[in-house]
Protein backbone atom coordinates (compact mmCIF):
# COMPACT_ATOMS: atom_id res chain seq x y z
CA UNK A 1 0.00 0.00 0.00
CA UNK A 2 1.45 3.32 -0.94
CA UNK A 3 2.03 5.95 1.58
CA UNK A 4 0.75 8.93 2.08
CA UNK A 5 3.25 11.24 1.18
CA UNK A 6 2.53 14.59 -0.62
CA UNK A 7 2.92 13.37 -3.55
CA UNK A 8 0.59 10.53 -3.04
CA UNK A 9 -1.60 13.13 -1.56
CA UNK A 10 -2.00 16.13 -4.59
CA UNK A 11 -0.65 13.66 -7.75
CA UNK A 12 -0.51 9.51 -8.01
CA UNK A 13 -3.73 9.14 -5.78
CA UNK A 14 -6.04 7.54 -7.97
CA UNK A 15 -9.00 9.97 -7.01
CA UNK A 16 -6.58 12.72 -7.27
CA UNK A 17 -5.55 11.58 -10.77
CA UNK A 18 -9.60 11.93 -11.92
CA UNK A 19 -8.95 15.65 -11.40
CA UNK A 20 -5.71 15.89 -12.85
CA UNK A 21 -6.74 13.92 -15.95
CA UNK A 22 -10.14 16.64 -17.13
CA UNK A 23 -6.88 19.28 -16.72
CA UNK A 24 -5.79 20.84 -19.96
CA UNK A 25 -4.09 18.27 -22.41
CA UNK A 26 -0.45 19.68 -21.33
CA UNK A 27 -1.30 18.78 -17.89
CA UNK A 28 -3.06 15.00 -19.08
CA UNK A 29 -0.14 14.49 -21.07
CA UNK A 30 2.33 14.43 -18.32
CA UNK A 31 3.65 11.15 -17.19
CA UNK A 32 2.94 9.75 -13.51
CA UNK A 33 5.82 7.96 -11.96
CA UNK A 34 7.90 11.17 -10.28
CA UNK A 35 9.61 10.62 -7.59
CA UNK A 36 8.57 13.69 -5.45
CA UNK A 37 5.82 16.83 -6.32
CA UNK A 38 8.76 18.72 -6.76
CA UNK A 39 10.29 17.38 -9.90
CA UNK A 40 6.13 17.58 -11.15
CA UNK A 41 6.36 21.42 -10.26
CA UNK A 42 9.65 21.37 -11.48
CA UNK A 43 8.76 19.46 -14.74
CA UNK A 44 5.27 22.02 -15.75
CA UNK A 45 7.59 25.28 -15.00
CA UNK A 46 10.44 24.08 -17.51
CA UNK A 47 8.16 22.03 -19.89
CA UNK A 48 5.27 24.05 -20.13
CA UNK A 49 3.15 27.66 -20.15
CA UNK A 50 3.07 29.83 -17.46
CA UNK A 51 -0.90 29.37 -18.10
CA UNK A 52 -0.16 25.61 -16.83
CA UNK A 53 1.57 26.50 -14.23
CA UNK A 54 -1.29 28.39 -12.51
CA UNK A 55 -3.74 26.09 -13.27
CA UNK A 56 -1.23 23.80 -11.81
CA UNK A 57 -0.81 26.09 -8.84
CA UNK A 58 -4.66 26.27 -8.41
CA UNK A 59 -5.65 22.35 -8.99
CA UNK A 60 -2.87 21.50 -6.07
CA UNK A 61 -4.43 24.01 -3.66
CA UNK A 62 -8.17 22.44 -4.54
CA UNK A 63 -6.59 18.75 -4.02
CA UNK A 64 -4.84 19.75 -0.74
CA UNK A 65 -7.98 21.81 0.84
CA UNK A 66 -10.01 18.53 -0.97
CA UNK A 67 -8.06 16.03 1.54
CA UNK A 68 -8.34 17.95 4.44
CA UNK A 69 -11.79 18.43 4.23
CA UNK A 70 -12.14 14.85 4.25
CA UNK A 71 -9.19 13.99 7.04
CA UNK A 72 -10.58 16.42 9.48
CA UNK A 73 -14.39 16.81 8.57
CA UNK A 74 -15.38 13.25 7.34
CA UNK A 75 -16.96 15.16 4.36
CA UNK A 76 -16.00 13.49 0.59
CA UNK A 77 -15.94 16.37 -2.24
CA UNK A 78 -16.39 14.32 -5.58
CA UNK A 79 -13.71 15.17 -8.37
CA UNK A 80 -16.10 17.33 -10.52
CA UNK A 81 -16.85 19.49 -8.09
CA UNK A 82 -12.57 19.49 -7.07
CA UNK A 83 -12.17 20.62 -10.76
CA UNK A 84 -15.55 23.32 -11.28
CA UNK A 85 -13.96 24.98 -8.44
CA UNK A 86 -10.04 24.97 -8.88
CA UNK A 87 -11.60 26.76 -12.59
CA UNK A 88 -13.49 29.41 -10.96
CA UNK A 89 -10.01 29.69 -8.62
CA UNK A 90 -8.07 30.51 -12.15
CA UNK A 91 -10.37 32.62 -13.47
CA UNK A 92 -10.45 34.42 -9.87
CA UNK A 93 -6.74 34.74 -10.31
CA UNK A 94 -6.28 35.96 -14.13
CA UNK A 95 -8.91 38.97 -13.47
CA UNK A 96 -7.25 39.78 -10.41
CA UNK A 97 -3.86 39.93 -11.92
CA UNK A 98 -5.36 41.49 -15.22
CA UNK A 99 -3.95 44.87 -15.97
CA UNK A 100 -7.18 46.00 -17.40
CA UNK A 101 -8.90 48.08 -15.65
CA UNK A 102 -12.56 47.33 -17.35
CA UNK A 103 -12.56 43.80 -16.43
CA UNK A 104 -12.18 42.23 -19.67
CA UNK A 105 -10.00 39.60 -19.14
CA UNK A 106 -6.47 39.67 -21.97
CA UNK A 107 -6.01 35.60 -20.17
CA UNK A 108 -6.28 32.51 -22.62
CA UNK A 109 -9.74 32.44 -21.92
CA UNK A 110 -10.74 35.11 -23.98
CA UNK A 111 -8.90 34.07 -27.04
CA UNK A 112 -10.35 33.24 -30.23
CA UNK A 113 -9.93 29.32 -29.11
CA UNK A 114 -13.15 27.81 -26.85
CA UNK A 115 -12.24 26.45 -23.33
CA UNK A 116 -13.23 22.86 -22.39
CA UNK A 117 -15.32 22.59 -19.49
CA UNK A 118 -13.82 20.62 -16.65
CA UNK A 119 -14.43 16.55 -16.83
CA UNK A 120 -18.14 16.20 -16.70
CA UNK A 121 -19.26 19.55 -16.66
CA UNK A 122 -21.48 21.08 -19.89
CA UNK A 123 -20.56 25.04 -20.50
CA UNK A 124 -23.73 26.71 -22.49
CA UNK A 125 -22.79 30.18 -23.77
CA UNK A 126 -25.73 32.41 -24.90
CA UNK A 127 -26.12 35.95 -26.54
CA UNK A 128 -29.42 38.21 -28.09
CA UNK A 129 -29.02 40.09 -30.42
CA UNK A 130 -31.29 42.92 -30.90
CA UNK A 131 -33.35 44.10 -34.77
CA UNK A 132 -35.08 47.65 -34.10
CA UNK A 133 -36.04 47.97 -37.23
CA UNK A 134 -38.14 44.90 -37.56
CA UNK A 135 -39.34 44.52 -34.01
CA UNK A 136 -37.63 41.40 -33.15
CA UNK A 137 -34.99 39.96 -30.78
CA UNK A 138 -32.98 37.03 -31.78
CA UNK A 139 -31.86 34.36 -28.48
CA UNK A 140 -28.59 32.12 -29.38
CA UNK A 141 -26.97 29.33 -27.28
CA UNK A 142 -24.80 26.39 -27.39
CA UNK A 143 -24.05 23.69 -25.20
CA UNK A 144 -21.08 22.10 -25.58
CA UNK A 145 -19.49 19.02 -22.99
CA UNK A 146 -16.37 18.60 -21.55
CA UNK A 147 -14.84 16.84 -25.04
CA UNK A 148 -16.20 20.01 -26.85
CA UNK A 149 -19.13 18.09 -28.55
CA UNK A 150 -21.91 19.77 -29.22
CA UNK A 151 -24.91 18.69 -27.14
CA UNK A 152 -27.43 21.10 -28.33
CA UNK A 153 -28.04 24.99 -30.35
CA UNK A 154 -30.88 26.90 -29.93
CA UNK A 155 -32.37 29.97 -32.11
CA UNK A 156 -35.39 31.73 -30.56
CA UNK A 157 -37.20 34.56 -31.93
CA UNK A 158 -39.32 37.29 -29.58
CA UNK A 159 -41.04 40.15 -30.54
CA UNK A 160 -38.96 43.10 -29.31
CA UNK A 161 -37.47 43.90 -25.69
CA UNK A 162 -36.81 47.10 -25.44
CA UNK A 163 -34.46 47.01 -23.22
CA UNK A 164 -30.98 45.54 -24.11
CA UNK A 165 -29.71 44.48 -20.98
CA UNK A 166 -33.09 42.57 -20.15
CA UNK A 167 -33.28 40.89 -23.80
CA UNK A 168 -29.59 39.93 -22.53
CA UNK A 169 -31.13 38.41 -19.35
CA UNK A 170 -34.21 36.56 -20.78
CA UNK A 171 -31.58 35.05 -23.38
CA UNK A 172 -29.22 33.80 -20.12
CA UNK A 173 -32.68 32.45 -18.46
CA UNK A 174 -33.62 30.49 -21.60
CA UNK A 175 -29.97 28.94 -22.04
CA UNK A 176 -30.64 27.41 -17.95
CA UNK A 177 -33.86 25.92 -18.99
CA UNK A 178 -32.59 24.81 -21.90
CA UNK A 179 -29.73 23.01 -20.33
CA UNK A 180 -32.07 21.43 -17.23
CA UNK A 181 -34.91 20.50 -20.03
CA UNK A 182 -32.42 18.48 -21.09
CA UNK A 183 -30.94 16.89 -18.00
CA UNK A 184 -28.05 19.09 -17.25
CA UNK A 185 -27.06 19.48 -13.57
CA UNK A 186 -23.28 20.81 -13.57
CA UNK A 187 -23.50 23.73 -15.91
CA UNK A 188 -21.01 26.99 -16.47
CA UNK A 189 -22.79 29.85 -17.97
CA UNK A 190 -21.13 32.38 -20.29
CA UNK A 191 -21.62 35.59 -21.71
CA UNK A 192 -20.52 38.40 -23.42
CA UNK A 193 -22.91 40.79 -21.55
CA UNK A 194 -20.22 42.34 -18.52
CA UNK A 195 -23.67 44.06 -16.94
CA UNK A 196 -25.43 40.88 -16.46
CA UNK A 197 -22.75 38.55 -15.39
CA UNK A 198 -22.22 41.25 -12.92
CA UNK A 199 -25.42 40.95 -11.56
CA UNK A 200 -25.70 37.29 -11.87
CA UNK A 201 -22.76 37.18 -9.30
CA UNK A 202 -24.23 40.18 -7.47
CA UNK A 203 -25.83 39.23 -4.16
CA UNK A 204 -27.92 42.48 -4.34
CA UNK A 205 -31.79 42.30 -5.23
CA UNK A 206 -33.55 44.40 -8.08
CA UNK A 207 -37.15 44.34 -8.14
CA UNK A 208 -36.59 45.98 -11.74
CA UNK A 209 -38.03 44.10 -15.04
CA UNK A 210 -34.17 42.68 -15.76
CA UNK A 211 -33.79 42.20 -11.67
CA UNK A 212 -36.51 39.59 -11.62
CA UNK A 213 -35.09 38.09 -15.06
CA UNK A 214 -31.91 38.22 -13.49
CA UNK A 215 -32.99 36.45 -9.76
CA UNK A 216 -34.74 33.89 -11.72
CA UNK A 217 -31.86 33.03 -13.38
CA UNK A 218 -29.43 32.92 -10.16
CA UNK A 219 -32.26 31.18 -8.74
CA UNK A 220 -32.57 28.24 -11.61
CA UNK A 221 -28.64 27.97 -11.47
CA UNK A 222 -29.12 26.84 -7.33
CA UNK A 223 -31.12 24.16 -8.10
CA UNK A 224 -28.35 22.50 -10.13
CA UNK A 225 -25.63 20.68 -8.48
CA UNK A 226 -22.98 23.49 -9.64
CA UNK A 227 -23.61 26.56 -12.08
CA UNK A 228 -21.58 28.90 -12.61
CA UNK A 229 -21.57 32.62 -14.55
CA UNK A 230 -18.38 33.75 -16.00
CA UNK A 231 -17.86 36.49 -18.62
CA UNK A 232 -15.99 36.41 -21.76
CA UNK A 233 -15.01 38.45 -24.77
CA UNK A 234 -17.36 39.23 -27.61
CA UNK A 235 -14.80 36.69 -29.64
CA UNK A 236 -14.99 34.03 -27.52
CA UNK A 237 -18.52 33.79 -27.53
CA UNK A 238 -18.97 34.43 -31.20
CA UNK A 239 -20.92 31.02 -31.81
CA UNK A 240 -23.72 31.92 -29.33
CA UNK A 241 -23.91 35.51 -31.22
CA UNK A 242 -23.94 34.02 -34.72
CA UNK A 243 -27.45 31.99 -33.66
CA UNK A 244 -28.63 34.90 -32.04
CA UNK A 245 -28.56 36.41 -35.51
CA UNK A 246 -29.36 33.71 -37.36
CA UNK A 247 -32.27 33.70 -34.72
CA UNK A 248 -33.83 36.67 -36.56
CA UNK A 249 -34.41 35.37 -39.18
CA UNK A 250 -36.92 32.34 -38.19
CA UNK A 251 -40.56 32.87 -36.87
CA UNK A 252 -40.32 30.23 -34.27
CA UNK A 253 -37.73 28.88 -31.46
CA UNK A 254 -35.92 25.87 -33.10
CA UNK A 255 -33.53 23.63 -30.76
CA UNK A 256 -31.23 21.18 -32.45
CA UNK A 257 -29.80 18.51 -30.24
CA UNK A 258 -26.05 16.89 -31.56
CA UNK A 259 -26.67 18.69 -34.95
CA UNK A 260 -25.01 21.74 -35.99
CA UNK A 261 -27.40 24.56 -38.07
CA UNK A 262 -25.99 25.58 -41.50
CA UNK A 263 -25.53 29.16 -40.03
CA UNK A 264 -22.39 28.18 -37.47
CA UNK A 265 -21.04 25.38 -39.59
CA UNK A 266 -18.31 27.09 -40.93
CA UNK A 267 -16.90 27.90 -37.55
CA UNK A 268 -15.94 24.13 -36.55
C-alpha cells in the first residue's frame, strides 16, 4: 500500500488523478511515476506555459484543501466538483492579476480558441441580439461538454425587448432551462454581456423588469448541483452571437440537439 506522502496526496492518488486527468491536455499528457511533487512542479515550470503553471498552482491548492476536508471533517468532495472549483479559482486569479482596468479579461480564456469545461461539466454560452427595425430579438446558445461536442443549439425569436440588458437576461434564463430540459445538472454559464454577469454574481436584489429576469436566473442555477456565470469576450462567444442572428431570421424557437445549423457550420 502506498504511503501517504505529498505526492501521493495532490498527484498519483487515484482519485486525485480523476482531477488531474479533465486538466488541460499539457497537464493529461504528463507522465505519472515522479519521484517527489517537486520534480512535477519542477517538470510544468520548464516544460510548459506559465498558463499551466497556474492552473497547476490552483488544482494542487483544490486537491490539498479537498483532503483535508475529508481527514478532518469526514466530508468526501467528488472530483467534478474538485475541478468546477479549482476553474473558478483561475479565473479568480487571471482577473485579479489582469492589468485591465474594465474587467475584460487579456487571459487565454478570452482568445479566439473555446475552453473545455472541466471533466463532466457542460458550458452553455448564450447571446441576443437585438433588430429595431423589424421589431424582433434574436436568443442564441450552445451547449457544448467537456470533449467540446456539441450537445445542443438553440435559435429563438421574440417580438422586441426594449431594453438591451433585459433581452440579454431573458436570453441567459432560456440557455438554464434549456440546459435542465435536457438533463443538465453541472452547468457553467457564459456571456458576453459584462452588466449581467455582474449581476448574476451580485448578491444584491432588483425588483426591476431585468432584476426579476436576473434572480430567476441565479435562482434556476441553485437548483443545479454546480452553475456557474463567468464572462468572456465578444470573440470568444462568437458562436452563441452568430445563432442569435441567425435567430432573426426564423418565426419560431428551433432547438437542435447533436446537430449543428448551416448558419455556425463554418466555424468548426
Amino acid at each position: 500500500m502506498e504511503s501517504e506522502s505529498i505526492l501521493h496526496a495532490l498527484w498519483s492518488c487515484p482519485s486525485v488523478q480523476d482531477v488531474w486527468a479533465a486538466c488541460s491536455r499539457r497537464l493529461q499528457k504528463m507522465k505519472v511515476s515522479f519521484t517527489s511533487f517537486k520534480e512535477v512542479v519542477e517538470y510544468v515550470l520548464s516544460n510548459c506555459e506559465e498558463e499551466d503553471a497556474e492552473e497547476l498552482a490552483c488544482t494542487t491548492y483544490k486537491v490539498w484543501k479537498r483532503r483535508n476536508t475529508f481527514v478532518f471533517e469526514e466530508k468526501y468532495e467528488d472530483p467534478s466538483r474538485v475541478i468546477l472549483s479549482a476553474s473558478i479559482l483561475l479565473k479568480e486569479f487571471k482577473e485579479a492579476t489582469d492589468s485591465k482596468p474594465t474587467g475584460v479579461h487579456s487571459s487565454p480564456l478570452d482568445t479566439n480558441t473555446w475552453r473545455l469545461p472541466p471533466m463532466n461539466v457542460y458550458k452553455a454560452n448564450w447571446d441576443a441580439s437585438v433588430d429595431r427595425a423589424n421589431s424582433k430579438v434574436g436568443i442564441g446558445v450552445i451547449v457544448r461538454n467537456w470533449e467540446g461536442r456539441v450537445i445542443a443549439t438553440l435559435r429563438a425569436p421574440r417580438k422586441l425587448i426594449p431594453d438591451p440588458k433585459l433581452a440579454k437576461s431573458v436570453a441567459a434564463l432560456r440557455a438554464v432551462l434549456l440546459c435542465k430540459h435536457i438533463g443538465i445538472s453541472k452547468l457553467i454559464l457564459e456571456g458576453d454581456a459584462l452588466s449581467v454577469v455582474k449581476d448574476l454574481t451580485s448578491e444584491t436584489l432588483d425588483w426591476s423588469s431585468t432584476g426579476l429576469i436576473i434572480q430567476e436566473v441565479k435562482d434556476e442555477l441553485k437548483s443545479l448541483s454546480l452553475g456557474s456565470v463567468f464572462f468572456i469576450s465578444r470573440q470568444s462567444n462568437c458562436i452563441a452571437h452568430c445563432l442569435a442572428k441567425d435567430a432573426l431570421k426564423l418565426s419560431e424557437e428551433s432547438i437542435s440537439m447533436e446537430g449543428i445549423p448551416p448558419c455556425i457550420q463554418h466555424m468548426f
